[in-house]
Protein backbone atom coordinates (compact mmCIF):
# COMPACT_ATOMS: atom_id res chain seq x y z
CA UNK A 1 -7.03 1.22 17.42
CA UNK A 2 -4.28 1.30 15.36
CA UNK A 3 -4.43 -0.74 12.22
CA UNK A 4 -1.43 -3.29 11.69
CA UNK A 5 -0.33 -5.47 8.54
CA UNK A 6 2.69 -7.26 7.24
CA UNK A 7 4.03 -7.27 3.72
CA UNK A 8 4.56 -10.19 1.58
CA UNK A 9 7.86 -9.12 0.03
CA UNK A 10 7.80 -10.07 -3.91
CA UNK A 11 11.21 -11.03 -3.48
CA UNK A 12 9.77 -14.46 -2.44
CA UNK A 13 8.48 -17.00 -5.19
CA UNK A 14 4.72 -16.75 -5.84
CA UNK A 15 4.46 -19.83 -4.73
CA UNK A 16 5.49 -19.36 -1.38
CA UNK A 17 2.28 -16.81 -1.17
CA UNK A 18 0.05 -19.47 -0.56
CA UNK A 19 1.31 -20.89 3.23
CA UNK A 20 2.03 -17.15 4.02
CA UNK A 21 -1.54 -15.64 3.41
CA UNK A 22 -2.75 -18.89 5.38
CA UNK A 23 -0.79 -18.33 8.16
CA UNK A 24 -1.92 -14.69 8.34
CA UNK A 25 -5.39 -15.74 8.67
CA UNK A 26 -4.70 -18.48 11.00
CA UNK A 27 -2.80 -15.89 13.80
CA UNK A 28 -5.02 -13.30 13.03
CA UNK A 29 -3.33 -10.79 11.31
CA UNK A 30 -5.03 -7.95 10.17
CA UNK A 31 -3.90 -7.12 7.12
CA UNK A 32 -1.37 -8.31 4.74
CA UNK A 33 0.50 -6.45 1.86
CA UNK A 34 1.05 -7.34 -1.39
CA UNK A 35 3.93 -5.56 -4.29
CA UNK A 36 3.74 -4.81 -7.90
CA UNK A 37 7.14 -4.26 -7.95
CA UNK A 38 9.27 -4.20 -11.62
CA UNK A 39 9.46 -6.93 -12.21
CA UNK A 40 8.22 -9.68 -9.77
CA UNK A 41 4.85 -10.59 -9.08
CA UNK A 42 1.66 -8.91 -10.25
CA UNK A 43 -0.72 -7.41 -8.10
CA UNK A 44 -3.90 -8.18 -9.18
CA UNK A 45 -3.45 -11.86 -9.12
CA UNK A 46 -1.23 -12.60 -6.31
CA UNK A 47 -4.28 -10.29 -4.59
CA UNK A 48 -6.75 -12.54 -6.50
CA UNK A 49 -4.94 -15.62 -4.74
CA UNK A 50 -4.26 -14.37 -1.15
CA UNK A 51 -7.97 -13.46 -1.05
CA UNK A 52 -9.61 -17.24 -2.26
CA UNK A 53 -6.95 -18.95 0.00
CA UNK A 54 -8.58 -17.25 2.76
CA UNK A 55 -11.68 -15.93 4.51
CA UNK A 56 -11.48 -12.85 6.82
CA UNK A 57 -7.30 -11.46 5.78
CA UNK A 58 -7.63 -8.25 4.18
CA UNK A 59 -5.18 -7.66 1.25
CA UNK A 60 -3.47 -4.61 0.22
CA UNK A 61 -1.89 -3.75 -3.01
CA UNK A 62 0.78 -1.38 -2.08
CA UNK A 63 0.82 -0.26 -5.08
CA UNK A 64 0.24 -0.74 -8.74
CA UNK A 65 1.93 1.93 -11.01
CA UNK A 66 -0.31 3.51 -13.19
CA UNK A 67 1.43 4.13 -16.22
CA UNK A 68 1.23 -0.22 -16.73
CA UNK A 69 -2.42 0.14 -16.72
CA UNK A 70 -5.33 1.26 -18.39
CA UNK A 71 -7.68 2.70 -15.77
CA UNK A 72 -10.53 0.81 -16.84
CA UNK A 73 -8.68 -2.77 -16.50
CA UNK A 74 -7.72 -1.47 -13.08
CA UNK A 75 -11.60 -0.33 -12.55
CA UNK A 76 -12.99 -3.64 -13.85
CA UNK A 77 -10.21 -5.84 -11.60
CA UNK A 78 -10.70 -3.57 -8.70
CA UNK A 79 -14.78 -4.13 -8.77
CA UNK A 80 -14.27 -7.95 -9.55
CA UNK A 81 -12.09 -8.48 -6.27
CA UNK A 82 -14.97 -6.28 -4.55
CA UNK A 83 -17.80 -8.54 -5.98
CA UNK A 84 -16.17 -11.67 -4.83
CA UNK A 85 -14.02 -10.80 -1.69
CA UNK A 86 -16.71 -7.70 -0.37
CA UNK A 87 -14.50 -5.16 2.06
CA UNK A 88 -11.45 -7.57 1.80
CA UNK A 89 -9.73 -5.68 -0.74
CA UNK A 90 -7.05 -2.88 -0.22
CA UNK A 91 -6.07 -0.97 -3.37
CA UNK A 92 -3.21 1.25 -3.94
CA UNK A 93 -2.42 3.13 -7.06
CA UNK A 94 0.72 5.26 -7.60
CA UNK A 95 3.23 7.03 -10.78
CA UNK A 96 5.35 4.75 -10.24
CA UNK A 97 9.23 4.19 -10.44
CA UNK A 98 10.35 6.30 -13.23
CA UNK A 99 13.65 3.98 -14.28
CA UNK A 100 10.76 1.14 -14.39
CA UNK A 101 8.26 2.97 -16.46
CA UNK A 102 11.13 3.71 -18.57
CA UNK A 103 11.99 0.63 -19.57
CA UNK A 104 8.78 -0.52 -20.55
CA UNK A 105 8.00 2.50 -22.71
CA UNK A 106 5.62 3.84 -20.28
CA UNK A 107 6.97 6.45 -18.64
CA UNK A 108 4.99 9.79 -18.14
CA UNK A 109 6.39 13.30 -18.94
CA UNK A 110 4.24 14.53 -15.64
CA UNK A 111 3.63 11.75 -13.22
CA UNK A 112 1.42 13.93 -11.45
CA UNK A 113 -0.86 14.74 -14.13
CA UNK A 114 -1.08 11.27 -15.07
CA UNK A 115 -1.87 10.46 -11.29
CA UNK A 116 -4.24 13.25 -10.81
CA UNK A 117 -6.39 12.10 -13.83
CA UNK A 118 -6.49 8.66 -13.34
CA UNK A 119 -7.62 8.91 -9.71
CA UNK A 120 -10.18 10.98 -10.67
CA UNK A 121 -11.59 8.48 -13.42
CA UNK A 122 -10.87 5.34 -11.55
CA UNK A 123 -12.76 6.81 -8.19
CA UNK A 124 -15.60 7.83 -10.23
CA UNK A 125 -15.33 4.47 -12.11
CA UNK A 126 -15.97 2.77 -8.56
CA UNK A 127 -18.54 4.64 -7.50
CA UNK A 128 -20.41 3.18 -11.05
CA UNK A 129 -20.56 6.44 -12.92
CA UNK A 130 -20.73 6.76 -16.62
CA UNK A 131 -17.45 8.45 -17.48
CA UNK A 132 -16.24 10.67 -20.32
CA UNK A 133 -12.82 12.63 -20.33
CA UNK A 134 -10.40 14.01 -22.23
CA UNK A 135 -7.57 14.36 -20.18
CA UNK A 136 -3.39 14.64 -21.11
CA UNK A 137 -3.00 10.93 -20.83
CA UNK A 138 -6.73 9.34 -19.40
CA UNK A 139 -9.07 9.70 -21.99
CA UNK A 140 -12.26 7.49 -21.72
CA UNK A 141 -15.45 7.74 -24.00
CA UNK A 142 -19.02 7.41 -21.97
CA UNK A 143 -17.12 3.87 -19.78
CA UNK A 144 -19.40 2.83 -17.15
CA UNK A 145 -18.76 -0.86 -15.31
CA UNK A 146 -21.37 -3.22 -16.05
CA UNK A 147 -20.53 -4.85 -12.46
CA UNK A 148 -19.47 -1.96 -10.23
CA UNK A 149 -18.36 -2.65 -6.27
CA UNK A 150 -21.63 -3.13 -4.44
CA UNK A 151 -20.14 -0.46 -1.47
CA UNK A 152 -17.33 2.10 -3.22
CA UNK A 153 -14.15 1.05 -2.25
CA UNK A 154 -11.42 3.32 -0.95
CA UNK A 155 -8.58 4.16 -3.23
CA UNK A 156 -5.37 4.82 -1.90
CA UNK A 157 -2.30 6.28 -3.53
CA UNK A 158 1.39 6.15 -2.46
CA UNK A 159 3.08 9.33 -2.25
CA UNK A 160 6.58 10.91 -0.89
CA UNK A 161 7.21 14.38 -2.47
CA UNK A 162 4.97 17.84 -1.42
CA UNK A 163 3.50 17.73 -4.51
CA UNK A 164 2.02 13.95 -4.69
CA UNK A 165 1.02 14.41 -1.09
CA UNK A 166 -0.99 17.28 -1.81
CA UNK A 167 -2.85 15.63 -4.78
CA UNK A 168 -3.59 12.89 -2.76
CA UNK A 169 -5.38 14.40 -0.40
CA UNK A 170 -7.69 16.06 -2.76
CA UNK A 171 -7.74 13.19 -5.01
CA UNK A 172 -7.52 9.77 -2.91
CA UNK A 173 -9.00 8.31 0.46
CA UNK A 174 -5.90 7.61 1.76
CA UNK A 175 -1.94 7.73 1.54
CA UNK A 176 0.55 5.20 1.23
CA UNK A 177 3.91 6.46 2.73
CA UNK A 178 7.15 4.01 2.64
CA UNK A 179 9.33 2.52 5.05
CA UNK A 180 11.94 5.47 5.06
CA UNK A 181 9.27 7.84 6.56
CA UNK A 182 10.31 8.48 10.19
CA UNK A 183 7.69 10.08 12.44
CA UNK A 184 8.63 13.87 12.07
CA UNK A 185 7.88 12.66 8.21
CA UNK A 186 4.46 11.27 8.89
CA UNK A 187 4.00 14.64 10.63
CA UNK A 188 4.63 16.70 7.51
CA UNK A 189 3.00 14.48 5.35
CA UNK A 190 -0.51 14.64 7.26
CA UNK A 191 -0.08 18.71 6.72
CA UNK A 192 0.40 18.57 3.15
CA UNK A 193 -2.39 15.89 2.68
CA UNK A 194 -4.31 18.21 4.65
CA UNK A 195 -3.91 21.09 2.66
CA UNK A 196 -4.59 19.04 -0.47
CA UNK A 197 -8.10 17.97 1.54
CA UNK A 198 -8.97 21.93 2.12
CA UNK A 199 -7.80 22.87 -1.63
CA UNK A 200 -10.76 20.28 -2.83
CA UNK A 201 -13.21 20.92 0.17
CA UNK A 202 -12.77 16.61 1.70
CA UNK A 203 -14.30 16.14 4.71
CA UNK A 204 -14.32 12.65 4.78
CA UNK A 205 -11.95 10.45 6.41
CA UNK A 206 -8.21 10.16 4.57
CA UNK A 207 -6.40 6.93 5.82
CA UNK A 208 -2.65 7.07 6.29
CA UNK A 209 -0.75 3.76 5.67
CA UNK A 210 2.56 3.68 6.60
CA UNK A 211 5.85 0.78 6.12
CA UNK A 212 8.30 -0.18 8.41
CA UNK A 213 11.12 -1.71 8.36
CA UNK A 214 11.26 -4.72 10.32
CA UNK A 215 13.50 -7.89 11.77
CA UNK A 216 13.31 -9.78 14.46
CA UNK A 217 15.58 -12.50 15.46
CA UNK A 218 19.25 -13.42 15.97
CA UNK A 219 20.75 -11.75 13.18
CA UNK A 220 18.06 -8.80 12.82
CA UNK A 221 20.01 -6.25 13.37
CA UNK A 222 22.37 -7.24 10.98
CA UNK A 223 19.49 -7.90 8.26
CA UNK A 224 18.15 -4.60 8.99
CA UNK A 225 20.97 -2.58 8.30
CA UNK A 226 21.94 -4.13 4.87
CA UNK A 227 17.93 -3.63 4.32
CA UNK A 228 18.04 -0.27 4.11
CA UNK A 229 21.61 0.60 2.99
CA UNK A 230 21.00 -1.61 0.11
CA UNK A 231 17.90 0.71 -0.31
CA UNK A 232 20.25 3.74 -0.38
CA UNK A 233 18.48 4.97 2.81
CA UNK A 234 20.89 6.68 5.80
CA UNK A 235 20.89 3.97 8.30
CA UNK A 236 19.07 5.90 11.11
CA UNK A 237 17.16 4.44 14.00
CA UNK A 238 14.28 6.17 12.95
CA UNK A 239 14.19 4.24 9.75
CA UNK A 240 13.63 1.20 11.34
CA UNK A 241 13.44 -1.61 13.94
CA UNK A 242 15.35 -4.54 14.99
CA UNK A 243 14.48 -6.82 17.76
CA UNK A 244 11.61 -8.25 19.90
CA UNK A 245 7.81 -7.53 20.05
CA UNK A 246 8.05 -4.87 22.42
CA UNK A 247 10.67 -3.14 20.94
CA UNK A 248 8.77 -2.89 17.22
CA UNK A 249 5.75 -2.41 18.80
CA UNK A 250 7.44 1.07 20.33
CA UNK A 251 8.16 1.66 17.25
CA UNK A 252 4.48 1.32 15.82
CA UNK A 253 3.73 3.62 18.44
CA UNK A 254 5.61 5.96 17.54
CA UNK A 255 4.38 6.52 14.16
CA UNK A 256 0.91 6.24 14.93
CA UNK A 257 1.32 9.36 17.56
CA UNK A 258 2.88 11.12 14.98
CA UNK A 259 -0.66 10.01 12.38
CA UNK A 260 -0.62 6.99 10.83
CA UNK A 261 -3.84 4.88 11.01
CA UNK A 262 -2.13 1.62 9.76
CA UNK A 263 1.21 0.22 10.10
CA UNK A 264 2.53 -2.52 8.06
CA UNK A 265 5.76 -4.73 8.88
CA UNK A 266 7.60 -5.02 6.05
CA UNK A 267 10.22 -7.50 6.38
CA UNK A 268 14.02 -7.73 5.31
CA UNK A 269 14.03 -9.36 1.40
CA UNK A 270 16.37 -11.70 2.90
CA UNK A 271 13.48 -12.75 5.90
CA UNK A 272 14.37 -16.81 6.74
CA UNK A 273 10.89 -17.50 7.63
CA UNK A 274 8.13 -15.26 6.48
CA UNK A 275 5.58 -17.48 7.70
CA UNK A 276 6.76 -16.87 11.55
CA UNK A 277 7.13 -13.36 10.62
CA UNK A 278 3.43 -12.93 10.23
CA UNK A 279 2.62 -15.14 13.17
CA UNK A 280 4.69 -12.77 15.22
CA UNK A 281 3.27 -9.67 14.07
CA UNK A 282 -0.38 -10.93 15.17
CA UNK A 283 0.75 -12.98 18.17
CA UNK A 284 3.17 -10.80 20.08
CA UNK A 285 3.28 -7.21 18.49
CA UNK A 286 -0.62 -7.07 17.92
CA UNK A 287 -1.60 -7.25 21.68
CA UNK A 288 0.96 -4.53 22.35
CA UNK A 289 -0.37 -2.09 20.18
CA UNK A 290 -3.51 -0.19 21.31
């Protein structure tokens, strides 16, 4: 079955948050999606919050750039929300925007290296190893969490370029891709993540999440359109979908035939009523999708 999710859009107060998540768990929804986005909400505790407000949601962090954080603050958070929320938690790491990083003194001369290391040390982090490295950027001295996850969690990473897809399949369990990745996209991505997985011998299963752009409604197609030409994207059908549950749920389709395992909703910044928007993801899109 394909997995399916809806984003909370940061764009929102943090205190609307709280009658979103619950009305994800109340309809069901499977998933819901949560930004660390320059500079809006943080990750970690708007995760924290979704996850004690309710009991069987799983939350994603989609993503939190890497360059902000040490790797073993995002080890030690990571194993906390595993401790006290056990398989609820969804976490996504990734370089980062490089304007962001920029103007908080963090940016990376190679994103990639800084990527590559820190997946490495925060995976082996999570699995409770003692860890000692010496890396361009990571550098830890014999760190080992006192309360590692009880079960390693998967670590995802987002990725767009040939290069970050690659590393994460050699590096992470699974791949985030964004909302401007049509199905011919998803395609291409699964073959570089692939080759990534046979550079560093995987086997094991490599989870592709993927965004898309969604409104429903009166106005939706209107809201879509300004969506993604405000996001500098070319506004193509593929990028997108506007209209009613069977219509997005086509679209779902679509990209999981071309390899996604998840899709998430993410809705216009400008959504009137994210609370509905999550109802109708689980009520009317959900039994549509097989």
């Amino acid at each position: 079955m394909t997995g399916l999710g809806a984003v909370f859009r940061p764009q929102l107060p943090p205190e609307r948050l709280r009658a979103v998540a619950r009305a994800a768990e109340e309809a069901g929804l499977e998933e819901l999606w949560l930004w660390e986005d320059c500079f809006l909400e943080g990750g970690i505790s708007t995760a924290a919050a979704a996850l004690a407000w309710t009991d069987r949601l799983r939350v994603g962090i989609g993503l939190l750039p890497v360059p902000l954080r040490n790797v073993a603050v995002t080890a030690m958070e990571t194993a906390t929300l595993h401790r006290l929320f056990p398989g609820r938690a969804i976490l996504g790491v990734g370089h980062g925007v490089q304007d962001w990083m920029g103007q908080v003194g963090a940016r990376a001369e190679s994103p990639v290296t800084l990527l590559h290391e820190y997946l490495d040390a925060l995976r082996a982090l999570l699995r409770g190893e003692r860890v000692s490295t010496d890396g361009r950027y990571v550098k830890l001295d014999g760190v080992a969490l006192d309360w590692p996850p009880t079960e390693v969690p998967e670590v995802l990473t987002g990725a767009t370029g040939p290069r970050t897809l690659r590393l994460s399949g050699e590096a992470a369990d699974g791949t985030i891709l964004t909302a401007a990745t049509p199905p011919e996209g998803v395609r291409r991505a699964r073959l570089l993540i692939d080759e990534g997985r046979a550079r560093a011998g995987r086997t094991d299963a490599h989870r592709v999440v993927v965004y898309l752009h969604a409104a429903t409604g009166a106005d939706a197609d209107a809201r879509l359109r300004a969506e993604i030409e405000a996001g500098g994207e070319a506004a193509l059908p593929e990028h997108g979908v506007a209209g009613d549950a069977d219509a997005v749920a086509k679209a779902v389709q679509r990209l999981a035939d071309a390899g996604a395992d998840t899709v998430i909703l993410q809705p216009t910044a400008d959504e009137p009523d994210p609370e509905g928007f999550v109802r109708f993801v689980a009520d009317e899109v959900r039994p549509l999708v097989p």
